[in-house]
Protein backbone atom coordinates (compact mmCIF):
# COMPACT_ATOMS: atom_id res chain seq x y z
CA UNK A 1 0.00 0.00 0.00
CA UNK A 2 3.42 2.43 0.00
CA UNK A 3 2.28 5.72 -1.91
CA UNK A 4 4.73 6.17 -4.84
CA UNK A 5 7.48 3.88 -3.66
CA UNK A 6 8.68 1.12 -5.52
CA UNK A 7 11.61 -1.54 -5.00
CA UNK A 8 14.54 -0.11 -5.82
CA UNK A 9 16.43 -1.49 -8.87
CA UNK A 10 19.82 -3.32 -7.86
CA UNK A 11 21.49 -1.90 -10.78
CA UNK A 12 20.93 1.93 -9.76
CA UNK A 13 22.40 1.55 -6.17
CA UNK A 14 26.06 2.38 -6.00
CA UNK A 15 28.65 -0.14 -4.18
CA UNK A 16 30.61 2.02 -2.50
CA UNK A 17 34.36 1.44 -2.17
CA UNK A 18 35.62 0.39 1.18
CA UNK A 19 32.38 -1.42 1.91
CA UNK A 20 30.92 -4.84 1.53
CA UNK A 21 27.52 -6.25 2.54
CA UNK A 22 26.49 -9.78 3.42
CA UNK A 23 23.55 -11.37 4.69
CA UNK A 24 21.83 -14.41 6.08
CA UNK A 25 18.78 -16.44 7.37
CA UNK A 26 19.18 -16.92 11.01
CA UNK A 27 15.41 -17.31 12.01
CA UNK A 28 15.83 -14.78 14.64
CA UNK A 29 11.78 -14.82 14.16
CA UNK A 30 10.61 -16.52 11.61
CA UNK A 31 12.69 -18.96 9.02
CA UNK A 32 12.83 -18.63 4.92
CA UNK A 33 13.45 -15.13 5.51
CA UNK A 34 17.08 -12.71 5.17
CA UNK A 35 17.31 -11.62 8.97
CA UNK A 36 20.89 -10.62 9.91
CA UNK A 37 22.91 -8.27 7.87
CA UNK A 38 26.44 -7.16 8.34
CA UNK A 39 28.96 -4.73 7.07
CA UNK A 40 32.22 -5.16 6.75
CA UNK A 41 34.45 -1.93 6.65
CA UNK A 42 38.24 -1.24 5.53
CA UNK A 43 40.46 0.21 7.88
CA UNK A 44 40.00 4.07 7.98
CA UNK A 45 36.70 3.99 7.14
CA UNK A 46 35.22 6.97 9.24
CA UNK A 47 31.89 6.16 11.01
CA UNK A 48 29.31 8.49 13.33
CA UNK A 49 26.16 7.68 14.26
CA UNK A 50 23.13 8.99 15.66
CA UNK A 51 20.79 7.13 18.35
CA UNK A 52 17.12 7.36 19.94
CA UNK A 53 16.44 9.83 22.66
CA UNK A 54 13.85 7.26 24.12
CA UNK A 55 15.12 7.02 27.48
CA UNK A 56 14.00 3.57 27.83
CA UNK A 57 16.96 2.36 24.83
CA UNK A 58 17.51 -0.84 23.75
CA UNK A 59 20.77 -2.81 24.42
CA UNK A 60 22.14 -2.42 21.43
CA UNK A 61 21.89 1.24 21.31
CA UNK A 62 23.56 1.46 24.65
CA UNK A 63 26.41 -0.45 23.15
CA UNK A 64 26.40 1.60 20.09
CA UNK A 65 27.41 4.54 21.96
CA UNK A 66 29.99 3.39 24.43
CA UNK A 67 32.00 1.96 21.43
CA UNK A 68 31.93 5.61 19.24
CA UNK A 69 32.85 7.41 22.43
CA UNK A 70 35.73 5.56 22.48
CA UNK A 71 36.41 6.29 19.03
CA UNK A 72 36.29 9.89 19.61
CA UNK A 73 38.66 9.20 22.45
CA UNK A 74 41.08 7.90 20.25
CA UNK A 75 40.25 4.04 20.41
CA UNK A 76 40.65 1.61 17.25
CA UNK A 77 37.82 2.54 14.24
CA UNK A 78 34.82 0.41 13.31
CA UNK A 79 35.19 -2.23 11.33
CA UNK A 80 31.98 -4.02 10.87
CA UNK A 81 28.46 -3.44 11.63
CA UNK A 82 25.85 -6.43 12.42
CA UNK A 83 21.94 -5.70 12.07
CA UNK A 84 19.19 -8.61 13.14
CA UNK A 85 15.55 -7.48 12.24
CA UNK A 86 12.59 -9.62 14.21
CA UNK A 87 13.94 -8.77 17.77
CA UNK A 88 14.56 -5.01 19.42
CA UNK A 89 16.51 -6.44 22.27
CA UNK A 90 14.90 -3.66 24.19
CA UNK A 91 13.38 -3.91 27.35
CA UNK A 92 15.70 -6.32 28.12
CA UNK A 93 17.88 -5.38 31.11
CA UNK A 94 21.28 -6.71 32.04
CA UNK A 95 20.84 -9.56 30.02
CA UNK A 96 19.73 -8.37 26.67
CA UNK A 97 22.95 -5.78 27.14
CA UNK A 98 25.21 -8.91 27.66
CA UNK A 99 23.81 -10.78 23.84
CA UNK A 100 24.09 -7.22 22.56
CA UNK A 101 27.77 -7.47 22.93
CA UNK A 102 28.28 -11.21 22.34
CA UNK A 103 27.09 -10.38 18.76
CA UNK A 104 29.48 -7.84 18.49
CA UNK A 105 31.80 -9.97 19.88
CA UNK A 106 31.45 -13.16 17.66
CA UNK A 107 31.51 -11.10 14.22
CA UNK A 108 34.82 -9.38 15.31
CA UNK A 109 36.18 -12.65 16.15
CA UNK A 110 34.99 -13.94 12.61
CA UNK A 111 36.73 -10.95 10.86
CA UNK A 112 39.82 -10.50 13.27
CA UNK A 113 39.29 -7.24 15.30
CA UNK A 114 38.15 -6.24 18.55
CA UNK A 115 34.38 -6.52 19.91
CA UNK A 116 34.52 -3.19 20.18
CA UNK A 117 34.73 -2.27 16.68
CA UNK A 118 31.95 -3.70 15.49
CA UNK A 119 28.64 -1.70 16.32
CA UNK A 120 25.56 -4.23 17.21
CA UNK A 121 22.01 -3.23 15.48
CA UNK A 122 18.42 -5.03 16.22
CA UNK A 123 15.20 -3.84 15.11
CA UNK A 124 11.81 -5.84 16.12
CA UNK A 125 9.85 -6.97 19.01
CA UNK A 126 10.21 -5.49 22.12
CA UNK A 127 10.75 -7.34 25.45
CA UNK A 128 12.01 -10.50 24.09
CA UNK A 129 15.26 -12.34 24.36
CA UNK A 130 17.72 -11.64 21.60
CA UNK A 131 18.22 -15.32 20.16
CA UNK A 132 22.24 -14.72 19.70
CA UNK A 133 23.11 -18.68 19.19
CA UNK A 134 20.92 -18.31 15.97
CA UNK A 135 22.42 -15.08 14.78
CA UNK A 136 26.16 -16.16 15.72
CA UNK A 137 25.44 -19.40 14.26
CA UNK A 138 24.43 -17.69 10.74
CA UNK A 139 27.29 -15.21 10.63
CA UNK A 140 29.80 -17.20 8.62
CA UNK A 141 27.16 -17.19 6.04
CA UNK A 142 26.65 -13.46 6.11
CA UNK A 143 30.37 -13.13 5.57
CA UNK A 144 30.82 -15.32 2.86
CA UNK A 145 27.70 -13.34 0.89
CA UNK A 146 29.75 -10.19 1.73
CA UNK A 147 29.99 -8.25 -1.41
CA UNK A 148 29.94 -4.12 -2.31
CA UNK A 149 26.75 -4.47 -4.47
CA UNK A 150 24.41 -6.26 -1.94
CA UNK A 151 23.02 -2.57 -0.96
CA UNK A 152 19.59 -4.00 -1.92
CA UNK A 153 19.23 -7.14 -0.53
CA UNK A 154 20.75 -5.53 2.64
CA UNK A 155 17.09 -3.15 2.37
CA UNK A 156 15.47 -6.09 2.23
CA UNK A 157 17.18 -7.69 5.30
CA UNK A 158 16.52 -5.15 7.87
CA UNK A 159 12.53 -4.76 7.04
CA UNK A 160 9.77 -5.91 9.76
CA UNK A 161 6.40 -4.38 8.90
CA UNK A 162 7.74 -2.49 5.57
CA UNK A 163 5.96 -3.89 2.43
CA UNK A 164 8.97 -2.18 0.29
CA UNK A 165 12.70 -1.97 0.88
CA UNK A 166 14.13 1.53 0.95
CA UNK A 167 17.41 2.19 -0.46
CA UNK A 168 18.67 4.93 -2.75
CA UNK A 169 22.05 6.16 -4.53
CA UNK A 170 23.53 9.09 -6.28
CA UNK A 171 26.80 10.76 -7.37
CA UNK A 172 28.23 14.10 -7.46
CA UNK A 173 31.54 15.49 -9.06
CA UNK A 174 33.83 16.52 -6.06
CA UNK A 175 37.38 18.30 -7.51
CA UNK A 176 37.67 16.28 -10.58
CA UNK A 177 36.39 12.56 -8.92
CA UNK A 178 33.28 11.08 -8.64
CA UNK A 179 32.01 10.38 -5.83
CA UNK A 180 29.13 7.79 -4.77
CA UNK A 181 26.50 8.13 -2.03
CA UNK A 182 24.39 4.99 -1.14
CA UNK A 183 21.92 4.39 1.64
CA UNK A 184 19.47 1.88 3.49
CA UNK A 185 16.77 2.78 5.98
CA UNK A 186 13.95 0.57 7.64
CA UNK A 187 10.80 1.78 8.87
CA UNK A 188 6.85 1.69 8.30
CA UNK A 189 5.52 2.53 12.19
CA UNK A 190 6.51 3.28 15.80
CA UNK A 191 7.87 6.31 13.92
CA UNK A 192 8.61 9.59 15.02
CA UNK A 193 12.17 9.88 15.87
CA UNK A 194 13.70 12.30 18.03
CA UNK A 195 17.19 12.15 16.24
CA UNK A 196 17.29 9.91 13.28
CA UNK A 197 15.39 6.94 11.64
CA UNK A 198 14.17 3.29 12.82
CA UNK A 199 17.69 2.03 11.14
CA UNK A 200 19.08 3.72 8.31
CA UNK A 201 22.65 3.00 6.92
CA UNK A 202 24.58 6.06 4.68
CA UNK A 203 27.71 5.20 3.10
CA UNK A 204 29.91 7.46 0.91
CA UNK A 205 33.52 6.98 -0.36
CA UNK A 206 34.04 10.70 0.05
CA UNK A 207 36.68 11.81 1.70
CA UNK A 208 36.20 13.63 4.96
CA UNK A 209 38.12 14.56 7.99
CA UNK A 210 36.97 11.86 10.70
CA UNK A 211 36.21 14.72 13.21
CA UNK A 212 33.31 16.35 10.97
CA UNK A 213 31.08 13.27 10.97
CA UNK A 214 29.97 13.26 14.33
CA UNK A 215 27.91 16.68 13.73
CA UNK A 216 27.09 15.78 10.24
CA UNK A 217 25.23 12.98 11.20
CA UNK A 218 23.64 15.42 13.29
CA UNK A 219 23.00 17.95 10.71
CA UNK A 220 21.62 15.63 8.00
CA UNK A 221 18.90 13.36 10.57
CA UNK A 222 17.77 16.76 11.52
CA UNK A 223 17.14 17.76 7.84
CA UNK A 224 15.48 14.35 6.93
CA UNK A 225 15.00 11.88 9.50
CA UNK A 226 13.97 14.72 12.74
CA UNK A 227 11.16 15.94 10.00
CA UNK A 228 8.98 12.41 9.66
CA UNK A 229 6.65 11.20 11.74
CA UNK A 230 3.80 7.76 11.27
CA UNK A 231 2.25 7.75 14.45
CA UNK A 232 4.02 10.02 17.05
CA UNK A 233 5.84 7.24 18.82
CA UNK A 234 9.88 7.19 19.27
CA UNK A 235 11.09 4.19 18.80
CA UNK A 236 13.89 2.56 21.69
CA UNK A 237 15.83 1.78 19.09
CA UNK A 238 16.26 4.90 16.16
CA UNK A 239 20.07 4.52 14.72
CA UNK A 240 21.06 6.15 12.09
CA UNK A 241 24.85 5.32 10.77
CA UNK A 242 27.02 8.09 8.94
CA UNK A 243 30.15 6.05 7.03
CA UNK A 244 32.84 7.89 4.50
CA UNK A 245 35.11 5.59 3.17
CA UNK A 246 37.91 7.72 2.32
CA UNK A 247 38.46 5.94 -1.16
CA UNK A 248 37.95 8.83 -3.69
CA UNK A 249 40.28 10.32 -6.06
CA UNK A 250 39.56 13.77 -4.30
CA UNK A 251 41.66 16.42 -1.68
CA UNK A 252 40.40 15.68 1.85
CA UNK A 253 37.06 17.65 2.81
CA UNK A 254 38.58 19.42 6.14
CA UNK A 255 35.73 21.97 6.35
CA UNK A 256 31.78 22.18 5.17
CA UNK A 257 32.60 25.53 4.58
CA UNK A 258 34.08 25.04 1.47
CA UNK A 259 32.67 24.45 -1.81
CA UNK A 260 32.80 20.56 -1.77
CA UNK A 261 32.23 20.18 1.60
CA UNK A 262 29.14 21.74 0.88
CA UNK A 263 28.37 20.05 -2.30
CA UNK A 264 28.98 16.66 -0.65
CA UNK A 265 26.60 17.24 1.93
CA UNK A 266 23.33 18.82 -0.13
CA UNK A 267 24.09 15.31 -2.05
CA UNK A 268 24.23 13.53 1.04
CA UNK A 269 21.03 15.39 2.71
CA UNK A 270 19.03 14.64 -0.47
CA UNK A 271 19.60 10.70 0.47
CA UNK A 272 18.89 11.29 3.75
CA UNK A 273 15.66 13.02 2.70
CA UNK A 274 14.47 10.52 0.32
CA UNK A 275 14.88 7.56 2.45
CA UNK A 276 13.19 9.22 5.44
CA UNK A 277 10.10 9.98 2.95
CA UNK A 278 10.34 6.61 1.77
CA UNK A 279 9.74 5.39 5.59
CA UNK A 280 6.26 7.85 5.68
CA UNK A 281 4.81 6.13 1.90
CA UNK A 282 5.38 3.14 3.42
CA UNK A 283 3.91 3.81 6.68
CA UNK A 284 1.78 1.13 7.74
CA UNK A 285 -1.50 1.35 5.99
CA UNK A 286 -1.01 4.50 5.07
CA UNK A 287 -2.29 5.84 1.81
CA UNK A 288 -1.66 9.17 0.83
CA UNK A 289 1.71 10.87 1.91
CA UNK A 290 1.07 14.07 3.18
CA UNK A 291 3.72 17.40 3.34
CA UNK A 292 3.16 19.44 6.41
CA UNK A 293 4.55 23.23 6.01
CA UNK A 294 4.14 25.94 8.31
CA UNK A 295 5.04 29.11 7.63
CA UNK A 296 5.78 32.82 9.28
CA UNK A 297 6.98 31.61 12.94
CA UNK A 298 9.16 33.74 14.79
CA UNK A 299 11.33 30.34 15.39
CA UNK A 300 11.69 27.11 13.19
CA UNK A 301 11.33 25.18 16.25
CA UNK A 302 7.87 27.11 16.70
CA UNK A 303 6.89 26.18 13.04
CA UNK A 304 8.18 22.63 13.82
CA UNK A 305 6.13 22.05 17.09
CA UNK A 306 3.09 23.64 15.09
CA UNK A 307 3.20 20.97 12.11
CA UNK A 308 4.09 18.15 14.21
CA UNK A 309 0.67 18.98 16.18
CA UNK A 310 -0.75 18.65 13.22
CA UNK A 311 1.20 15.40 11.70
CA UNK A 312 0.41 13.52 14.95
CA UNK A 313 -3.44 14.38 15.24
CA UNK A 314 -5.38 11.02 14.86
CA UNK A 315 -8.35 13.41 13.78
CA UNK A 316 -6.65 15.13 10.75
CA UNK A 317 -4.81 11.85 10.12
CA UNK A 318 -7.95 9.75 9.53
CA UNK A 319 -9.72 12.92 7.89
CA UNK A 320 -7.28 12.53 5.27
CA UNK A 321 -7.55 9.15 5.04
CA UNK A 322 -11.50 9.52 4.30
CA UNK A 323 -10.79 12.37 2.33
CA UNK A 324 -12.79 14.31 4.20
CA UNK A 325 -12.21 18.10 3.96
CA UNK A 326 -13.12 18.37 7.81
CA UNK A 327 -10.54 20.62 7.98
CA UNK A 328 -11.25 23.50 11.27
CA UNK A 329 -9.05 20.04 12.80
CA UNK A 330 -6.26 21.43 11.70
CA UNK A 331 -7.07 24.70 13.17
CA UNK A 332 -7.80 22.96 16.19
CA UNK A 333 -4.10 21.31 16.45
CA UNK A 334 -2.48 24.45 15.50
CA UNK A 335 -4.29 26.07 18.27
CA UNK A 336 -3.16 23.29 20.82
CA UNK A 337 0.66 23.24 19.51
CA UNK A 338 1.64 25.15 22.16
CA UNK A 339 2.48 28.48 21.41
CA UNK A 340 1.28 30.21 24.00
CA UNK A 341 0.90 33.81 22.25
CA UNK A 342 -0.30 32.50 19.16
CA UNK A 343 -2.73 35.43 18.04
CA UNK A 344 -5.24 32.84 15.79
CA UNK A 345 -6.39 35.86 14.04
CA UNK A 346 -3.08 36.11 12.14
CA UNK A 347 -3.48 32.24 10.67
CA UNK A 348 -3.95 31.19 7.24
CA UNK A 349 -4.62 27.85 6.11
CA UNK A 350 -3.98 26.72 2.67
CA UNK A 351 -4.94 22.75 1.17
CA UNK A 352 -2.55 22.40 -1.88
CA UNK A 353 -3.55 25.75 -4.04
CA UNK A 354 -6.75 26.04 -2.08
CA UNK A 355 -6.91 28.98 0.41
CA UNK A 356 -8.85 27.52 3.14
CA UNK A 357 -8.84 29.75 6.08
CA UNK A 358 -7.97 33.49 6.38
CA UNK A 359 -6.95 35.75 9.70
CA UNK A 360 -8.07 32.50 11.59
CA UNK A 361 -11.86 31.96 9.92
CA UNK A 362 -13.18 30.64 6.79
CA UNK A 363 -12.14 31.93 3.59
CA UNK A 364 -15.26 33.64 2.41
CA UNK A 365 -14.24 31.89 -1.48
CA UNK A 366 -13.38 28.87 -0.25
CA UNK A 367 -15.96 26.14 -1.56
CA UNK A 368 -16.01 22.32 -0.06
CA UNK A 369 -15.50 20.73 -2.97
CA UNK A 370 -12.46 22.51 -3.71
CA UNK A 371 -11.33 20.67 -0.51
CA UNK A 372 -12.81 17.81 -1.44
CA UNK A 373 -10.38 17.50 -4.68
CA UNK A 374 -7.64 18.08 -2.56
CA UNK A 375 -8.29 15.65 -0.04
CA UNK A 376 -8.84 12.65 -2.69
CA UNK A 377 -5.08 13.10 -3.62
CA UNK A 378 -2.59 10.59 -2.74
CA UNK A 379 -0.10 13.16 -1.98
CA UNK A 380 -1.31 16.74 -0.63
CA UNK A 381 -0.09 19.91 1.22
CA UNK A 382 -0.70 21.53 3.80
CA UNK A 383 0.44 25.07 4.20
CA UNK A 384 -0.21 26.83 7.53
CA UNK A 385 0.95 30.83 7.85
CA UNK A 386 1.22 31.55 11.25
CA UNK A 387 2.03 35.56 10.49
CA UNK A 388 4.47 35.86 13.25
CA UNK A 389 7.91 35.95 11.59
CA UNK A 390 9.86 34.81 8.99
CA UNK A 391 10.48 31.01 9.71
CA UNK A 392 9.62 28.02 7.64
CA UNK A 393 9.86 24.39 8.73
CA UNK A 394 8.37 21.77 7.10
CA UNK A 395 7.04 17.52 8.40
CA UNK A 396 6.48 14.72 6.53
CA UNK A 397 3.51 12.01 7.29
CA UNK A 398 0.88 10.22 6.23
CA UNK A 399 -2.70 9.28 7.12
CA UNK A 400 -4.12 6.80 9.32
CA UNK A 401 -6.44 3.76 7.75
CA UNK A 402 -7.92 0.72 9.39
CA UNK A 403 -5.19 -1.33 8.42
CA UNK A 404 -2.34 0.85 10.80
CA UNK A 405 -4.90 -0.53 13.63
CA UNK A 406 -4.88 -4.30 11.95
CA UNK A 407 -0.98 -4.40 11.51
CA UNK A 408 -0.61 -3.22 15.01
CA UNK A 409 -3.08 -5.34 16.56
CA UNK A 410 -1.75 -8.50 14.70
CA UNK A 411 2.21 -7.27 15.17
CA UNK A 412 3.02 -10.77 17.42
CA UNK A 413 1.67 -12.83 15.82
């Protein structure tokens, strides 16, 4: 049911130097399926990631960030990344913490490095026991799959509820070279991240000073990944993964100041972007993908906590979904946002090219079934002018249908 997203064709994803990909079928949940996934990186590959401010993180996150702290404090790089789908390893305590780093600890004995340079990733059901014997057990046949053009299967790999995988590439001319940009992400609900994606995997063979990934990865989940939401919920276990493999034919990027520092990352936020929309068309049962832009707020964040009012209200969500142009709901969340000297008589409200509302009431022209063209869209706009400033931010979502509540009901089982 993904609106406008397709499979992505092997042939257009880039391999990117540096970087191999192998996977395997460890029936982690279910058998006769690709489960585990890992990635194998050369020496000097530069990696930064990004993690879930859910307080109540899973294992593997927790893990995650010891191990690039002590890269930062001068410790021995990554080297290989392991991903199970079927199991969060969340809510698992002591325990779950300990399997988190046995798998990291049985793929860097397989590939000769230390545990701690291999970051552990699970995605799944919460509150069950990470089955590690099955997913150490398969990891000699992830390795020996390991090649640089598996990007796709590797989108397949890490999916639970998504009904498409969700990987994308492109290249860019850098002084002289080309270079390649090629990412993964997994996602469909439980999504509104407050930092990154459910799992999503960027690779580039750019190179970059090591010290300037750390706030890129920043930078570009707050342009893509920080602007989606499916149902409001943050996930324990969001990670997105920055990697630049230092393999081009190019100067070292020691600045984003300069012209192909900032070259390399518009190319690298437009990934970002599209595989964080890709996540909202393929939200579960969603239908119509829906572009949430607010603006004249004195603040982005204000414009930001307006449209995510309106992205997470189950009324507007299954208006759309109905295609119903019941639309003083959207009024109604941008009243309840939270700006507390939000004059409503300065708000305009705008449906695709429709003007809707005007100084906070009905447009005089505006006709229902002008709304009602709108709504019967599969991808629509909504443009909210708060009159207050100058600042634009923009959310990405989609609608709610009976099948969110059926996938979610049925998740277990």
């Amino acid at each position: 049911m993904a609106v406008h997203l397709h499979a992505p064709d092997p042939a257009s994803l880039l391999p990117i130097a540096g970087v191999r990909i192998g996977f395997a079928e460890a029936g982690v949940r279910k058998a006769n399926r690709k489960d585990v996934t890992v990635f194998l990186l050369d020496e000097g590959v530069a990696v930064a990631g990004v993690f879930t401010q859910n307080r109540f993180c899973a294992a593997p996150v927790q893990v995650c960030r010891e191990s690039l702290a002590r890269v930062a404090e001068g410790g021995e790089g990554i080297r290989a990344l392991v991903v199970n789908t079927g199991n969060a390893n969340a809510g698992t305590g002591a325990d779950g913490l300990q399997r988190a780093r046995d798998t990291a600890a049985s793929l860097a004995a397989l590939v000769g490095v230390a545990p701690g340079q291999v970051l552990p990733f699970s995605t799944g059901v919460i509150m069950e026991q990470l089955p590690v014997d099955r997913i150490t057990a398969a990891l000699p046949q992830a390795l020996s799959a390991a090649r640089a053009d598996n990007w796709a299967v590797a989108a397949e790999a890490i999916m639970t509820t998504d009904t498409v995988p969700k990987a994308f590439s492109r290249s860019v001319q850098i002084g002289g070279a080309t270079v390649s940009i090629t990412g993964i992400s997994k996602g469909a609900g439980m999504i509104r991240p407050n930092m990154a994606t459910m799992l999503g995997f960027l690779a580039t063979d750019a190179r970059v000073a090591p010290g300037l990934l750390p706030a890129l990865a920043l930078e570009l989940a707050e342009g893509s990944f920080n602007r989606v939401t499916i149902d409001g919920d943050t996930s324990t276990n969001d990670s997105f993964v920055v990697m630049a493999s230092q393999k081009a034919d190019h100067a070292e990027i020691a600045t984003w100041d300069s012209e192909e520092g900032r070259v390399l990352k518009a190319a690298l936020l437009d990934v970002a972007r599209t595989l964080a929309q890709a996540i909202v068309r393929d939200g579960e049962g969603a239908t119509k993908f829906i572009t949430v832009r607010v603006e004249g707020g004195k603040t982005a964040a204000e414009c930001r906590q307006v449209a995510y009012a309106i992205a997470h209200s189950p009324l507007v969500k299954t208006a759309f979904f109905a295609s119903d142009p019941n639309l003083g709901r959207i009024l109604a969340a941008v009243g309840y946002a939270g700006i507390a000297d939000l004059d409503q008589t300065g708000i305009d409200l705008f449906l695709d090219d429709v003007h809707v509302a005007v100084q906070g009431g009905r447009n005089p022209a505006y006709r229902e079934e002008e709304g009602q063209r709108v709504m019967k869209q599969d991808e629509i706009t909504v443009r909210v002018v708060l009159g207050r400033g100058d600042a634009v931010d923009t959310v990405w979502t989609c609608d709610f249908s009976h099948e969110y509540v059926t996938i979610n009901a049925d998740y277990r089982s």
